[in-house]
N, C-alpha and C. Protein backbone atom coordinates (compact mmCIF):
# COMPACT_ATOMS: atom_id res chain seq x y z
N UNK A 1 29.54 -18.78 -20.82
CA UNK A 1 28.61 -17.95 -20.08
C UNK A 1 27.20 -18.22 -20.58
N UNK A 2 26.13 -18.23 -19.80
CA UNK A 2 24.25 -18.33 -20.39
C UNK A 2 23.95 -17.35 -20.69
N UNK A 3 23.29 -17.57 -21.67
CA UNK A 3 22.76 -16.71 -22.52
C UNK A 3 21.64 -15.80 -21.50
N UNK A 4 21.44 -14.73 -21.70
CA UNK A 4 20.63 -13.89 -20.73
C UNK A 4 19.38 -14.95 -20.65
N UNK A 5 18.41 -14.98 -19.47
CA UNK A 5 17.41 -15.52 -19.66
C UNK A 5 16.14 -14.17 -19.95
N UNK A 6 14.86 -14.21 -20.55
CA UNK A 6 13.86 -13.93 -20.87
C UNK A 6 12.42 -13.77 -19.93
N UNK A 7 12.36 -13.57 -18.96
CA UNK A 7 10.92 -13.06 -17.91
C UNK A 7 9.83 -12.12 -18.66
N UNK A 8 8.69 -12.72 -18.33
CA UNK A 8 7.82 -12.04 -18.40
C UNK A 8 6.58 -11.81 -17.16
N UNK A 9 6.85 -10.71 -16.49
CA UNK A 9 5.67 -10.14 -15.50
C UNK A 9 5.15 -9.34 -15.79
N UNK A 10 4.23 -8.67 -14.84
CA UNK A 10 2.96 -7.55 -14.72
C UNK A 10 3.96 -6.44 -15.67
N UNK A 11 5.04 -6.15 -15.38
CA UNK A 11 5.64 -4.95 -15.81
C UNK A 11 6.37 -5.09 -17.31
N UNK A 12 6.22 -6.37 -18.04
CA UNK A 12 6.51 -6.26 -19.50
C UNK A 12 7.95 -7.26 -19.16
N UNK A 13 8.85 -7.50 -20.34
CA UNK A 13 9.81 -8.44 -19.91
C UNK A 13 10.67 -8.12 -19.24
N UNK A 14 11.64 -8.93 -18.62
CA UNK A 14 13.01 -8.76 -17.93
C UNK A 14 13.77 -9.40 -18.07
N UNK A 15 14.92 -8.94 -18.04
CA UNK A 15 16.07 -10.11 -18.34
C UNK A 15 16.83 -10.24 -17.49
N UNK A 16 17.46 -11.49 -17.22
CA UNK A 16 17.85 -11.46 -15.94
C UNK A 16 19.78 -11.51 -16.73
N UNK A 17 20.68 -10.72 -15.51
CA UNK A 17 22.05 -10.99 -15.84
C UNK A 17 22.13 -12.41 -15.25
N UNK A 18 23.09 -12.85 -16.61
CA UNK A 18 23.57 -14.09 -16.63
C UNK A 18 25.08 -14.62 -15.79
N UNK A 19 25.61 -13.74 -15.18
CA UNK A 19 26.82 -13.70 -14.86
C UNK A 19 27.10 -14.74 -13.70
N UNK A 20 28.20 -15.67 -13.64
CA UNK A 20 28.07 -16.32 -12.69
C UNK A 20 27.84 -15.91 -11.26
N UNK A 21 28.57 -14.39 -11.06
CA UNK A 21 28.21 -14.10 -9.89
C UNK A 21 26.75 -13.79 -9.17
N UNK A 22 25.49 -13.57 -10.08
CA UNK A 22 24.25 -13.78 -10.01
C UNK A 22 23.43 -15.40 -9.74
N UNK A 23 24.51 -15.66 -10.67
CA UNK A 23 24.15 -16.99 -10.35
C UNK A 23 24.38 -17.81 -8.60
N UNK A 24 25.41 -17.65 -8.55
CA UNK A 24 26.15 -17.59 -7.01
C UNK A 24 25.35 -17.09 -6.18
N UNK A 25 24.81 -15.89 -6.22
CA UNK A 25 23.83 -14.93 -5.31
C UNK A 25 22.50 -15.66 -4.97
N UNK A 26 22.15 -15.77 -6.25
CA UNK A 26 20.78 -16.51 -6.42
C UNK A 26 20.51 -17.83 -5.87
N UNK A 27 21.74 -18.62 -5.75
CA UNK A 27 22.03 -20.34 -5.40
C UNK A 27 22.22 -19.66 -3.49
N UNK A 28 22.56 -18.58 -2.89
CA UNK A 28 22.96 -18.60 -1.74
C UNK A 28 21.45 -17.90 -1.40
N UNK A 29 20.41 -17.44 -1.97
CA UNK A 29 19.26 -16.90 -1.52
C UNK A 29 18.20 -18.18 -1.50
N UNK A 30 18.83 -19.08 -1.87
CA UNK A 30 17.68 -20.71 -2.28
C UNK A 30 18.34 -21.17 -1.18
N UNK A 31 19.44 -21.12 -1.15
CA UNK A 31 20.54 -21.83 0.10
C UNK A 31 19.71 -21.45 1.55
N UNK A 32 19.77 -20.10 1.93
CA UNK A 32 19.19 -19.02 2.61
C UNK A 32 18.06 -19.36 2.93
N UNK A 33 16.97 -19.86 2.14
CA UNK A 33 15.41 -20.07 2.51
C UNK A 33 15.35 -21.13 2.70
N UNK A 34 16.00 -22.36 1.92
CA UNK A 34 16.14 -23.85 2.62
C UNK A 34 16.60 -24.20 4.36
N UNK A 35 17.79 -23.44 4.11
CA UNK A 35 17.97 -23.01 6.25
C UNK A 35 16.96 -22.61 6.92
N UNK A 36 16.37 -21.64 6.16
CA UNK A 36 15.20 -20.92 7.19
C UNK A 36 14.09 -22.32 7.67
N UNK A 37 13.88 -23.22 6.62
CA UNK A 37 12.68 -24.22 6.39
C UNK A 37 13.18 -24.80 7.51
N UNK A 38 14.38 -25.19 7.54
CA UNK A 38 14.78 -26.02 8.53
C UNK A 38 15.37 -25.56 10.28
N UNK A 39 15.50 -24.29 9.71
CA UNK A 39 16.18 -23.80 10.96
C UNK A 39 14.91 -23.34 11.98
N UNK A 40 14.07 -22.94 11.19
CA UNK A 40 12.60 -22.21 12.25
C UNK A 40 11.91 -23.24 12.79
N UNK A 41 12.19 -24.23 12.38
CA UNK A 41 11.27 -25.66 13.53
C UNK A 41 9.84 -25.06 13.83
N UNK A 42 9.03 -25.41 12.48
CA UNK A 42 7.86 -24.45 12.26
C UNK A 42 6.79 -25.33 13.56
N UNK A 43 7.06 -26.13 13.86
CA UNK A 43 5.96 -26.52 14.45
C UNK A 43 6.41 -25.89 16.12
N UNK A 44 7.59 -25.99 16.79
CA UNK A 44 7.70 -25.58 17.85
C UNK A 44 7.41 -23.85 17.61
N UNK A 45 7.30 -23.15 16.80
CA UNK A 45 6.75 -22.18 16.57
C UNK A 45 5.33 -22.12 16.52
N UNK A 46 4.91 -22.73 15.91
CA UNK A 46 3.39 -22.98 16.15
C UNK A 46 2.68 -23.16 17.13
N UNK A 47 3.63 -24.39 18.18
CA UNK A 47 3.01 -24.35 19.57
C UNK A 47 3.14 -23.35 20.23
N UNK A 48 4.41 -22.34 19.97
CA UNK A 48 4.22 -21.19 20.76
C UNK A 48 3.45 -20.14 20.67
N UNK A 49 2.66 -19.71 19.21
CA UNK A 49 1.50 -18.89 18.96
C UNK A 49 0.25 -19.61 19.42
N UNK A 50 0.31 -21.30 19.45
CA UNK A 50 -1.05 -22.06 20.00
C UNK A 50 -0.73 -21.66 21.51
N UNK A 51 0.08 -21.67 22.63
CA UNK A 51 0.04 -21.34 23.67
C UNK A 51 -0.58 -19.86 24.22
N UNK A 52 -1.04 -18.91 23.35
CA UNK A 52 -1.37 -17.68 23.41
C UNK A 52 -3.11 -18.13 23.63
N UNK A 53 -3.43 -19.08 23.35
CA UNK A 53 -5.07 -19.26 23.32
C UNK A 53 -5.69 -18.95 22.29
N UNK A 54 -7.03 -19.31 22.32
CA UNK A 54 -7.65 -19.12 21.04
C UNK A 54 -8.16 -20.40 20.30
N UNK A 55 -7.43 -21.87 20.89
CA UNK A 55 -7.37 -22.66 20.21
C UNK A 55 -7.60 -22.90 18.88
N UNK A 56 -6.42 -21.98 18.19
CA UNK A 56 -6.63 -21.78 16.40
C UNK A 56 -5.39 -23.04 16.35
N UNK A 57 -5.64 -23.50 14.85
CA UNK A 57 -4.19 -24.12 14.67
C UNK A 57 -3.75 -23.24 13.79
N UNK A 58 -2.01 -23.95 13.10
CA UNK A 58 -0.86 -22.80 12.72
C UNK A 58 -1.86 -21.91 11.39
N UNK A 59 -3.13 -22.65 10.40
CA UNK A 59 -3.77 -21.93 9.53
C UNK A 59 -4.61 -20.90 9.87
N UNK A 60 -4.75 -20.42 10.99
CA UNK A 60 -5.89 -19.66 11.68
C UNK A 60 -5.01 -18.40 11.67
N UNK A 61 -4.08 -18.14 12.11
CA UNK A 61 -3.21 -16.94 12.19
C UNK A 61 -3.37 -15.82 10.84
N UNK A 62 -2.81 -16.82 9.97
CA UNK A 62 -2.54 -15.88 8.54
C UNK A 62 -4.19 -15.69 7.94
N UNK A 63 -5.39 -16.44 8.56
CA UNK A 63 -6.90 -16.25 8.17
C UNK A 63 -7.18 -14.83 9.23
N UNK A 64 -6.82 -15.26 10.75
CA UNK A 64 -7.25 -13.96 10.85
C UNK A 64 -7.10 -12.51 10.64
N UNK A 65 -5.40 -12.71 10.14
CA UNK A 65 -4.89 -11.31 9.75
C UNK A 65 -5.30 -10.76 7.86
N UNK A 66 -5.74 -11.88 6.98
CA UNK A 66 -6.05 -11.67 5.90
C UNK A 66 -7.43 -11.04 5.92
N UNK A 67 -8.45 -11.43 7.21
CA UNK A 67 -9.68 -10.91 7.55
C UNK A 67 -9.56 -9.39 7.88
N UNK A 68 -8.37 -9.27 9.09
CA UNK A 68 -8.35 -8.05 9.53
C UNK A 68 -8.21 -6.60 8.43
N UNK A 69 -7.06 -7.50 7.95
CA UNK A 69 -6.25 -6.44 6.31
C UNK A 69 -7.69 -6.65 5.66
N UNK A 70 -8.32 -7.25 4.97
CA UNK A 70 -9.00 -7.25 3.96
C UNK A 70 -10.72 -7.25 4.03
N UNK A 71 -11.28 -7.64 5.05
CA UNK A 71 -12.64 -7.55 6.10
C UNK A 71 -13.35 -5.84 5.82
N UNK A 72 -14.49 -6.24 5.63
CA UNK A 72 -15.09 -7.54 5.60
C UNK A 72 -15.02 -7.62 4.49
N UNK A 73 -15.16 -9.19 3.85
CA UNK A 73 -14.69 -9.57 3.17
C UNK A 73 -15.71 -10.79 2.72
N UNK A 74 -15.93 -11.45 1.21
CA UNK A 74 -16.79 -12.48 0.92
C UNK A 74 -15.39 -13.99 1.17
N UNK A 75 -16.00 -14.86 1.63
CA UNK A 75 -15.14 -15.80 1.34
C UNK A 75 -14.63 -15.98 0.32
N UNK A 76 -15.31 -16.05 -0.98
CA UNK A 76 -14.59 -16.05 -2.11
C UNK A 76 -13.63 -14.86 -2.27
N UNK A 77 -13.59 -14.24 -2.40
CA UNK A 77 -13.08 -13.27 -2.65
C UNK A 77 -11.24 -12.80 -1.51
N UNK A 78 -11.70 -13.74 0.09
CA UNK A 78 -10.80 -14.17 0.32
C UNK A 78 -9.95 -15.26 0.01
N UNK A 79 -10.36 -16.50 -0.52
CA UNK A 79 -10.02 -17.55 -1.24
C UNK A 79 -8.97 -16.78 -1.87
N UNK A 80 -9.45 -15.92 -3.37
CA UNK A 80 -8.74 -15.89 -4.26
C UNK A 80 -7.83 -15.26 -4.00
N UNK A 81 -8.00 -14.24 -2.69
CA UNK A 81 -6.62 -13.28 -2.64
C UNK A 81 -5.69 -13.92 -2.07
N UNK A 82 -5.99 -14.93 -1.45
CA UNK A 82 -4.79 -15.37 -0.73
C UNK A 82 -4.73 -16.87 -1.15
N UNK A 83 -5.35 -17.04 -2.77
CA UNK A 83 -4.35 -18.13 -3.10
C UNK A 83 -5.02 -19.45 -3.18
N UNK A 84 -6.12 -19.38 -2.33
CA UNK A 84 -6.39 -21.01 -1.91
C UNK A 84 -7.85 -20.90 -2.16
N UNK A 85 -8.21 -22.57 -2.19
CA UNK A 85 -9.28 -23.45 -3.01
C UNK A 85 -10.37 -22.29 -1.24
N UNK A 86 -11.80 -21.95 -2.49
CA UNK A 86 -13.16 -21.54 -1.47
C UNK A 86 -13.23 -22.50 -0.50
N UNK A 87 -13.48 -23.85 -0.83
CA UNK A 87 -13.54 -24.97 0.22
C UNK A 87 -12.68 -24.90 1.73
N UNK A 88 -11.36 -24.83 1.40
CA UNK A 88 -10.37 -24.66 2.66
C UNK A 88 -10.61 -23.37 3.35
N UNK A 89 -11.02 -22.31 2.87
CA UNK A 89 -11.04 -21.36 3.18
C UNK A 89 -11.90 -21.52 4.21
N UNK A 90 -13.14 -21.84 3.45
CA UNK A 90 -14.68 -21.90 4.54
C UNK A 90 -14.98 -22.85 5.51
N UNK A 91 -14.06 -23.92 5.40
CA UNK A 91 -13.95 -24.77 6.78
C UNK A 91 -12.89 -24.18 7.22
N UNK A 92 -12.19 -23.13 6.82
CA UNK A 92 -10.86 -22.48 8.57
C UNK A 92 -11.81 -21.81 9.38
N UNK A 93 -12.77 -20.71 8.00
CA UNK A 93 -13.61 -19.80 8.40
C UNK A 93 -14.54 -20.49 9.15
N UNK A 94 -15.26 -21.33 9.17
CA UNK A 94 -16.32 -21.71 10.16
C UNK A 94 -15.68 -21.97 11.65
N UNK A 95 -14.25 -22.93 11.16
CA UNK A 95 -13.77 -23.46 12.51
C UNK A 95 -13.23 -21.96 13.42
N UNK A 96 -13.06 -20.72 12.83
CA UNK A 96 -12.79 -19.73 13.20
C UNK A 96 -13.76 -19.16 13.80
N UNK A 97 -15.06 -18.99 13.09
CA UNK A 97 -16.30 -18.86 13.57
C UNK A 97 -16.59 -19.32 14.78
N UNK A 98 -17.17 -20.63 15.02
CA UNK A 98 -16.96 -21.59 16.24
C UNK A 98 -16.38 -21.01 17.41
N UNK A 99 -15.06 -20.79 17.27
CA UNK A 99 -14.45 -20.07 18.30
C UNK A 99 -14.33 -18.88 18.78
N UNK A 100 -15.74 -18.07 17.70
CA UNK A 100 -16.35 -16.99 18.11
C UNK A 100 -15.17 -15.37 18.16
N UNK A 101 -14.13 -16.25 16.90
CA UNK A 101 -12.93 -14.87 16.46
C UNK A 101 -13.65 -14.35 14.95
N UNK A 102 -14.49 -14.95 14.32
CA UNK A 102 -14.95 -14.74 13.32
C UNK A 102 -16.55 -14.18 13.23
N UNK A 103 -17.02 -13.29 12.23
CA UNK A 103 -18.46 -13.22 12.25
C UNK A 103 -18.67 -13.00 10.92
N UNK A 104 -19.80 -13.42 10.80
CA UNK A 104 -20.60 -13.21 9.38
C UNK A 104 -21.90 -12.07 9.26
N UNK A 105 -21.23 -11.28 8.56
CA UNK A 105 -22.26 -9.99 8.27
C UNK A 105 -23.15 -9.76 6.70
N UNK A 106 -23.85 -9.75 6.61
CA UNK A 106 -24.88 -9.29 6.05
C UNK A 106 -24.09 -8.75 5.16
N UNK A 107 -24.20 -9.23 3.26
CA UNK A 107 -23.72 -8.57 2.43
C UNK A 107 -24.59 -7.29 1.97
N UNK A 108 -24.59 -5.91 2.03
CA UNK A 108 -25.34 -5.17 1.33
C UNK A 108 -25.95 -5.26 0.14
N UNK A 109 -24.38 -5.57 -1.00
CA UNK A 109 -24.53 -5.53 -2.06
C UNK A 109 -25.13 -6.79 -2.57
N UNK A 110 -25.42 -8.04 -2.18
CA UNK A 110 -25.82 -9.75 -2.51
C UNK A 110 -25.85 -9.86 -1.12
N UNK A 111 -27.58 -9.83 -0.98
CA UNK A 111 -28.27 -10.80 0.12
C UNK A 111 -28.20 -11.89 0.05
N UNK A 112 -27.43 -12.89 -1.02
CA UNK A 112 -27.32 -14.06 -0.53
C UNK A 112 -26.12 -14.44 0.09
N UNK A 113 -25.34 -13.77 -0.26
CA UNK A 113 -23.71 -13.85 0.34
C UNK A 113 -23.75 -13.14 1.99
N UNK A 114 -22.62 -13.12 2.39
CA UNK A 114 -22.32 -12.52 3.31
C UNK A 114 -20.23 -12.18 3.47
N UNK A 115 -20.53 -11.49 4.35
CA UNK A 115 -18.54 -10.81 4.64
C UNK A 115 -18.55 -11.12 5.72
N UNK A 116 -17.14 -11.77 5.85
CA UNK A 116 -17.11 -11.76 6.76
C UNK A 116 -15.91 -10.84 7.79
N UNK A 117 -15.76 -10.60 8.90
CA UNK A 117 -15.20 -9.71 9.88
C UNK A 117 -14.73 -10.06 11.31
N UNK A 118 -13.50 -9.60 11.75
CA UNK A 118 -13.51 -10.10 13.27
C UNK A 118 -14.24 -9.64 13.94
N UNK A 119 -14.70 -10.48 14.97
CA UNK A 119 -15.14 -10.02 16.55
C UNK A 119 -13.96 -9.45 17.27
N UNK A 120 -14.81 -9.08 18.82
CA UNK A 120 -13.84 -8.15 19.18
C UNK A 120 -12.88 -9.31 19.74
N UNK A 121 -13.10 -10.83 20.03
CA UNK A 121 -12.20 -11.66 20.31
C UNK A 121 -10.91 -11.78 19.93
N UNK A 122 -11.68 -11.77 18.17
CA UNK A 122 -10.70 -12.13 16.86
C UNK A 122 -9.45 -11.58 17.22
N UNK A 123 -10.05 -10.16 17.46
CA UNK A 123 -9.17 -8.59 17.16
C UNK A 123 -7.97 -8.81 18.33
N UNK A 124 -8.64 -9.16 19.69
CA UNK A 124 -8.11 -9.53 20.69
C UNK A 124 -6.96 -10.58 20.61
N UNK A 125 -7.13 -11.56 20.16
CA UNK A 125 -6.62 -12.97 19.68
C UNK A 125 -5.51 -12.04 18.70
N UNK A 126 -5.86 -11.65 17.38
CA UNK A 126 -4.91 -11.03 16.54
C UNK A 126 -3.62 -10.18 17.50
N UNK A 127 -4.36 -9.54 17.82
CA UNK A 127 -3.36 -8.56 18.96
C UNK A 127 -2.36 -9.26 19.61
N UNK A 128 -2.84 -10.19 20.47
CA UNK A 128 -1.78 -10.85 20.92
C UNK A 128 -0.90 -11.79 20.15
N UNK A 129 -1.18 -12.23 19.34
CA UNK A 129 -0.23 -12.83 18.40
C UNK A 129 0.29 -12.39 17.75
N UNK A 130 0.43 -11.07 17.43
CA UNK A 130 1.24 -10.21 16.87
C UNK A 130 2.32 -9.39 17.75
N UNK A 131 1.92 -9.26 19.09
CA UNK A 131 3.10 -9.01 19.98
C UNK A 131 4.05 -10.15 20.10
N UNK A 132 3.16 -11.45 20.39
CA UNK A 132 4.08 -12.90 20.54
C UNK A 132 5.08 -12.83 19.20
N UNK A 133 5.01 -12.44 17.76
CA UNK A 133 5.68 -12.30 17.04
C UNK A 133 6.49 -11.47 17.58
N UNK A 134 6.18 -10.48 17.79
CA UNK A 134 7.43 -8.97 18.10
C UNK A 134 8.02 -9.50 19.24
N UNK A 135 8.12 -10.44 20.29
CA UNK A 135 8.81 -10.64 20.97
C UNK A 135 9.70 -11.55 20.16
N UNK A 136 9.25 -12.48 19.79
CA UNK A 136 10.14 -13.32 19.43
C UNK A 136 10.79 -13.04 18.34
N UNK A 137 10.49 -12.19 17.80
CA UNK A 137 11.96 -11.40 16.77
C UNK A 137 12.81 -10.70 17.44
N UNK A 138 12.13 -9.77 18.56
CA UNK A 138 12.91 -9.17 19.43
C UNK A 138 14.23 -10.04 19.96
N UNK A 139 13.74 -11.60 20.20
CA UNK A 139 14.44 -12.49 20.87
C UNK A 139 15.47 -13.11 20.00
N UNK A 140 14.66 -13.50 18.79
CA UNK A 140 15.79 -13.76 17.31
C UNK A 140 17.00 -12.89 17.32
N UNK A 141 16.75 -11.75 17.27
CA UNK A 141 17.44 -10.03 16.47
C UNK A 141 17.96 -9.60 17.64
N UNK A 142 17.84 -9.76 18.82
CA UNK A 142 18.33 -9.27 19.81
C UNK A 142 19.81 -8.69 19.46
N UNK A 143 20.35 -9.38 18.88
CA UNK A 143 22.36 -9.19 18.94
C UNK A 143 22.60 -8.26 17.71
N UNK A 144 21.17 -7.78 16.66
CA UNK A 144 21.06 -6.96 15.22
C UNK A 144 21.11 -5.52 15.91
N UNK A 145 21.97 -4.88 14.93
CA UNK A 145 21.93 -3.44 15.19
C UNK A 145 20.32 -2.94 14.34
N UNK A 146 19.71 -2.00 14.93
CA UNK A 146 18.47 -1.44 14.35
C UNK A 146 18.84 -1.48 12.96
N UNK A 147 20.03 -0.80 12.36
CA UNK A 147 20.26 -0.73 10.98
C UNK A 147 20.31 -1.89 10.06
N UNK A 148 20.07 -3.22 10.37
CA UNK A 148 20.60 -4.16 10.13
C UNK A 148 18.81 -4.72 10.00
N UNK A 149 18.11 -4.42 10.95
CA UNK A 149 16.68 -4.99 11.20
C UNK A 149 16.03 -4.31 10.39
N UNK A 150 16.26 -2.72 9.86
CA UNK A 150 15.76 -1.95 9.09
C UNK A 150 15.85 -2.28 7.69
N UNK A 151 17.15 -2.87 7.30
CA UNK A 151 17.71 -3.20 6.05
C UNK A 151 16.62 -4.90 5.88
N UNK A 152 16.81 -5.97 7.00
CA UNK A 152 16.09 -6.69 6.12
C UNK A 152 14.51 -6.31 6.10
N UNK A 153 14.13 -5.53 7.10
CA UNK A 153 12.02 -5.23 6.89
C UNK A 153 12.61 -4.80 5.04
N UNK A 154 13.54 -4.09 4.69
CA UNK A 154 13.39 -2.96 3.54
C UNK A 154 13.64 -4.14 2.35
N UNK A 155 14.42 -4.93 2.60
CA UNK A 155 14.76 -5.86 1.37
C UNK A 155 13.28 -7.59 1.59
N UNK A 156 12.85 -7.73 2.34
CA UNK A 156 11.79 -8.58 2.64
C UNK A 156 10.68 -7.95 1.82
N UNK A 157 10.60 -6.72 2.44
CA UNK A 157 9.14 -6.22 1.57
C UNK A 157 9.73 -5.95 0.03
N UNK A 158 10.36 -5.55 -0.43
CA UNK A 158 11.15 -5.63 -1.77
C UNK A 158 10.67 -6.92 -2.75
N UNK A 159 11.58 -8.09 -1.70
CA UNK A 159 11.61 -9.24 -2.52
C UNK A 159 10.27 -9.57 -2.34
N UNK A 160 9.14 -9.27 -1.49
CA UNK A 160 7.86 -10.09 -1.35
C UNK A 160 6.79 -9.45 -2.46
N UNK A 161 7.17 -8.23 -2.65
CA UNK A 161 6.46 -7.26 -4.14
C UNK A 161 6.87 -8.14 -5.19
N UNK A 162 8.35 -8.42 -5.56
CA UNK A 162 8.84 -9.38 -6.81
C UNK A 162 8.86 -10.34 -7.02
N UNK A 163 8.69 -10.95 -6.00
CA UNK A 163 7.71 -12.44 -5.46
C UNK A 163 6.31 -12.14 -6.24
N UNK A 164 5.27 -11.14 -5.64
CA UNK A 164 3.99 -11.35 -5.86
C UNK A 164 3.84 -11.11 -7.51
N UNK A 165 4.65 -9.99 -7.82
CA UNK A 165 4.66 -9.96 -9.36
C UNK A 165 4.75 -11.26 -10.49
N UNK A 166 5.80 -12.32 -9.97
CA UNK A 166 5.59 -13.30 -10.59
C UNK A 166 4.86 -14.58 -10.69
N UNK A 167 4.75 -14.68 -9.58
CA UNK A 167 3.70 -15.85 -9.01
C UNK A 167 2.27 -15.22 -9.23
């Protein structure tokens, strides 16, 4: 049997059980997300949120909803929350701009900076791509009992907290 392993996150250490049947669990949740990679055919998904308009590509989606949640907002400051180099950020953000879903407002606090915020396009654009999601889960889940759709929102947001804790 392995020896317990040793974690350390935000919340002090953890140990994980060593038992094969964890182990098993854990190998069928890697199993589980490797299907998903392959099974969601991310790009024919993509064309179907690009068919909504807007002409964003598949990186524009998760920029405008990190704007919406977090707006206004300094670019940097979106960079870091969500992970990625200022540079990439500020060429989505301009190309977002451009297409007139994005605006740049006047920082109060540093006149040299600015936040940025959706337009009412953005908001518009957001909106609908967030129903195009709810349909197409609707369309996924169709054959899921509510209890079943309830259980994974409850274990997704779970694992995405113990996700963020370690990463």
């Amino acid at each position: 049997m392995l020896a317990p392993r040793k974690y350390v996150c935000d919340n002090g250490p953890v140990t994980s059980d060593p038992s094969p049947e964890r182990s098993r669990a854990l190998g069928r949740v890697e199993e589980a997300f490797a299907a998903f990679a392959t099974e969601a055919k991310p790009g024919r998904f993509h064309q179907r949120m690009a068919s909504l308009g807007g002409g964003i590509d598949h990186s524009g989606f998760p920029m405008l909803r990190w704007i919406a949640a977090w707006g206004p907002v300094r670019v940097t400051d979106l960079a870091e929350r969500a992970g990625l180099d200022a540079s990439t950020v500020s060429r989505r953000v301009n190309d977002l701009q451009e297409k007139g879903l994005v605006a740049r407002a006047a920082d109060l606090e540093d006149q040299r900076a600015s936040r940025l915020e959706l337009t009412e396009q953005g908001r518009a654009l957001l909106a609908a791509m967030r129903e195009a999601h709810l349909r197409l889960l609707e369309e996924a889940l169709a054959q899921w009992p509510v209890v079943d759709i309830q259980l994974l929102a409850d274990l997704l947001h779970r694992f995405t907290g113990a996700l963020g804790r370690v990463v």
